[in-house]
Protein backbone atom coordinates (compact mmCIF):
# COMPACT_ATOMS: atom_id res chain seq x y z
CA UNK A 1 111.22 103.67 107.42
CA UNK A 2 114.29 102.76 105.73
CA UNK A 3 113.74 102.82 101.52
CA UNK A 4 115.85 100.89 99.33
CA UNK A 5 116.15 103.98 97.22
CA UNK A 6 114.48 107.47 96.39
CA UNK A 7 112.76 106.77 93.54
CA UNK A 8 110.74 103.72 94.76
CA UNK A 9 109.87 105.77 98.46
CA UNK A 10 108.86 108.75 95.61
CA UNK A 11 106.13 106.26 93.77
CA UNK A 12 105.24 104.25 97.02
CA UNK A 13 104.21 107.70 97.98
CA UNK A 14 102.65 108.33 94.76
CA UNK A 15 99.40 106.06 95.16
CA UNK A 16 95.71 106.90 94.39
CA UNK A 17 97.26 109.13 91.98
CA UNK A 18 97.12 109.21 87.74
CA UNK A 19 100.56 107.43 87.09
CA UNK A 20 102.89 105.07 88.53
CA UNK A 21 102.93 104.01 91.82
CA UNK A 22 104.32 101.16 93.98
CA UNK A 23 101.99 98.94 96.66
CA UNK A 24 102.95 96.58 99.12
CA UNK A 25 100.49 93.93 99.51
CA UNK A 26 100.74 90.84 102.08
CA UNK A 27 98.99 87.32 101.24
CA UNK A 28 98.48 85.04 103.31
CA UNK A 29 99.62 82.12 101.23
CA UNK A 30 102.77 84.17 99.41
CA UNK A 31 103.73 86.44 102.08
CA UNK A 32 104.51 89.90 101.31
CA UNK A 33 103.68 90.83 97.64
CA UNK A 34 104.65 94.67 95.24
CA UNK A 35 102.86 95.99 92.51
CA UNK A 36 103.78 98.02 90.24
CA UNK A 37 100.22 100.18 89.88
CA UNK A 38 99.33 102.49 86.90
CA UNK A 39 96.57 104.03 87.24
CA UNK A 40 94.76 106.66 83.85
CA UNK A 41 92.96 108.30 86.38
CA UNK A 42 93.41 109.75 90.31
CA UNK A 43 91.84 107.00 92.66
CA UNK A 44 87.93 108.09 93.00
CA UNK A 45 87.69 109.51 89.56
CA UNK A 46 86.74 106.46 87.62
CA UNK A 47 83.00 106.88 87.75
CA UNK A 48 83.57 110.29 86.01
CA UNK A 49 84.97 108.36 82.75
CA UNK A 50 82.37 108.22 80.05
CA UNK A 51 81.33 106.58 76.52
CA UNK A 52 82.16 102.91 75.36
CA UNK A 53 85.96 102.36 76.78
CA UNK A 54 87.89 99.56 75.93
CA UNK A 55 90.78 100.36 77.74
CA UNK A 56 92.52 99.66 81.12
CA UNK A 57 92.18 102.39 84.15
CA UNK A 58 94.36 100.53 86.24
CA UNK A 59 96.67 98.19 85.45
CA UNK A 60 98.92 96.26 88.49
CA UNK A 61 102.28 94.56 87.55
CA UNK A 62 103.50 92.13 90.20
CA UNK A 63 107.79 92.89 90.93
CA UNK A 64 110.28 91.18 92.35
CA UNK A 65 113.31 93.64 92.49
CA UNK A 66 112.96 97.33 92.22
CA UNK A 67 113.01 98.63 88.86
CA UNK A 68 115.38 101.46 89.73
CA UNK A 69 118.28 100.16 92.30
CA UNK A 70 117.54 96.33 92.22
CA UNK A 71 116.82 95.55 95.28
CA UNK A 72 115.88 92.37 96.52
CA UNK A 73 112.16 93.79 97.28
CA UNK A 74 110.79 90.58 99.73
CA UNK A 75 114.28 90.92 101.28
CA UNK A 76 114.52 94.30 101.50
CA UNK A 77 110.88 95.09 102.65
CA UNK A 78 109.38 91.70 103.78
CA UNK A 79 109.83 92.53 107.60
CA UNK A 80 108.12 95.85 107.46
CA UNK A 81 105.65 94.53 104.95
CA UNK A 82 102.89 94.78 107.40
CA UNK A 83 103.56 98.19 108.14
CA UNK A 84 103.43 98.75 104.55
CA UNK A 85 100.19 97.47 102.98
CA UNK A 86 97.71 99.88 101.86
CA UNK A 87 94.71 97.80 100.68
CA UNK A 88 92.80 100.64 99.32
CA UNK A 89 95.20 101.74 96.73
CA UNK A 90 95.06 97.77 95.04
CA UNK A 91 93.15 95.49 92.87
CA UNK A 92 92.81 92.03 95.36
CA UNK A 93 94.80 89.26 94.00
CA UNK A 94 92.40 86.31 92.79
CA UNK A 95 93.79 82.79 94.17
CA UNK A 96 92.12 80.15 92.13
CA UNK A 97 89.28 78.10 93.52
């Protein structure tokens, strides 16, 4: 797999994990999708959070070019997007009813 740059391969490779990470989604309506994922706690661990929280334990930020080289990311990626998606790592996208 060719990556646009190091730092985006780095947090692609980085997911499930507390911190940043990049996912690759694909929808069937919008085509390939990236999100930006931050997650407070490794992937599995949220159960293990206790007491009233009022906070977010992930939060996904939808991108368009990557936020270190600038990259084009559907142009870049959006052939190998298939090869890409990780569902597990991601919060679904909600399409309206």
């Amino acid at each position: 797999m060719r990556w646009c740059c190091r730092s985006f391969e780095s947090a692609y490779q980085h997911a499930g994990r507390r911190g940043f990470a990049i996912l690759i989604g694909k929808d069937p309506v919008i085509g390939p999708y990236f999100v930006w994922q931050h997650r407070v706690v490794d992937r599995g661990r949220e159960a293990e959070l206790q007491g009233p929280l009022e906070m977010n334990v992930i939060t996904d930020t939808g991108l368009l070019f990557c936020p270190w080289c600038g990259k084009n990311l559907r142009r870049f990626y959006g052939r190998h997007a298939d090869d890409l998606v990780r569902p597990d790592f991601e919060i679904p996208l909600r399409t309206p009813e």
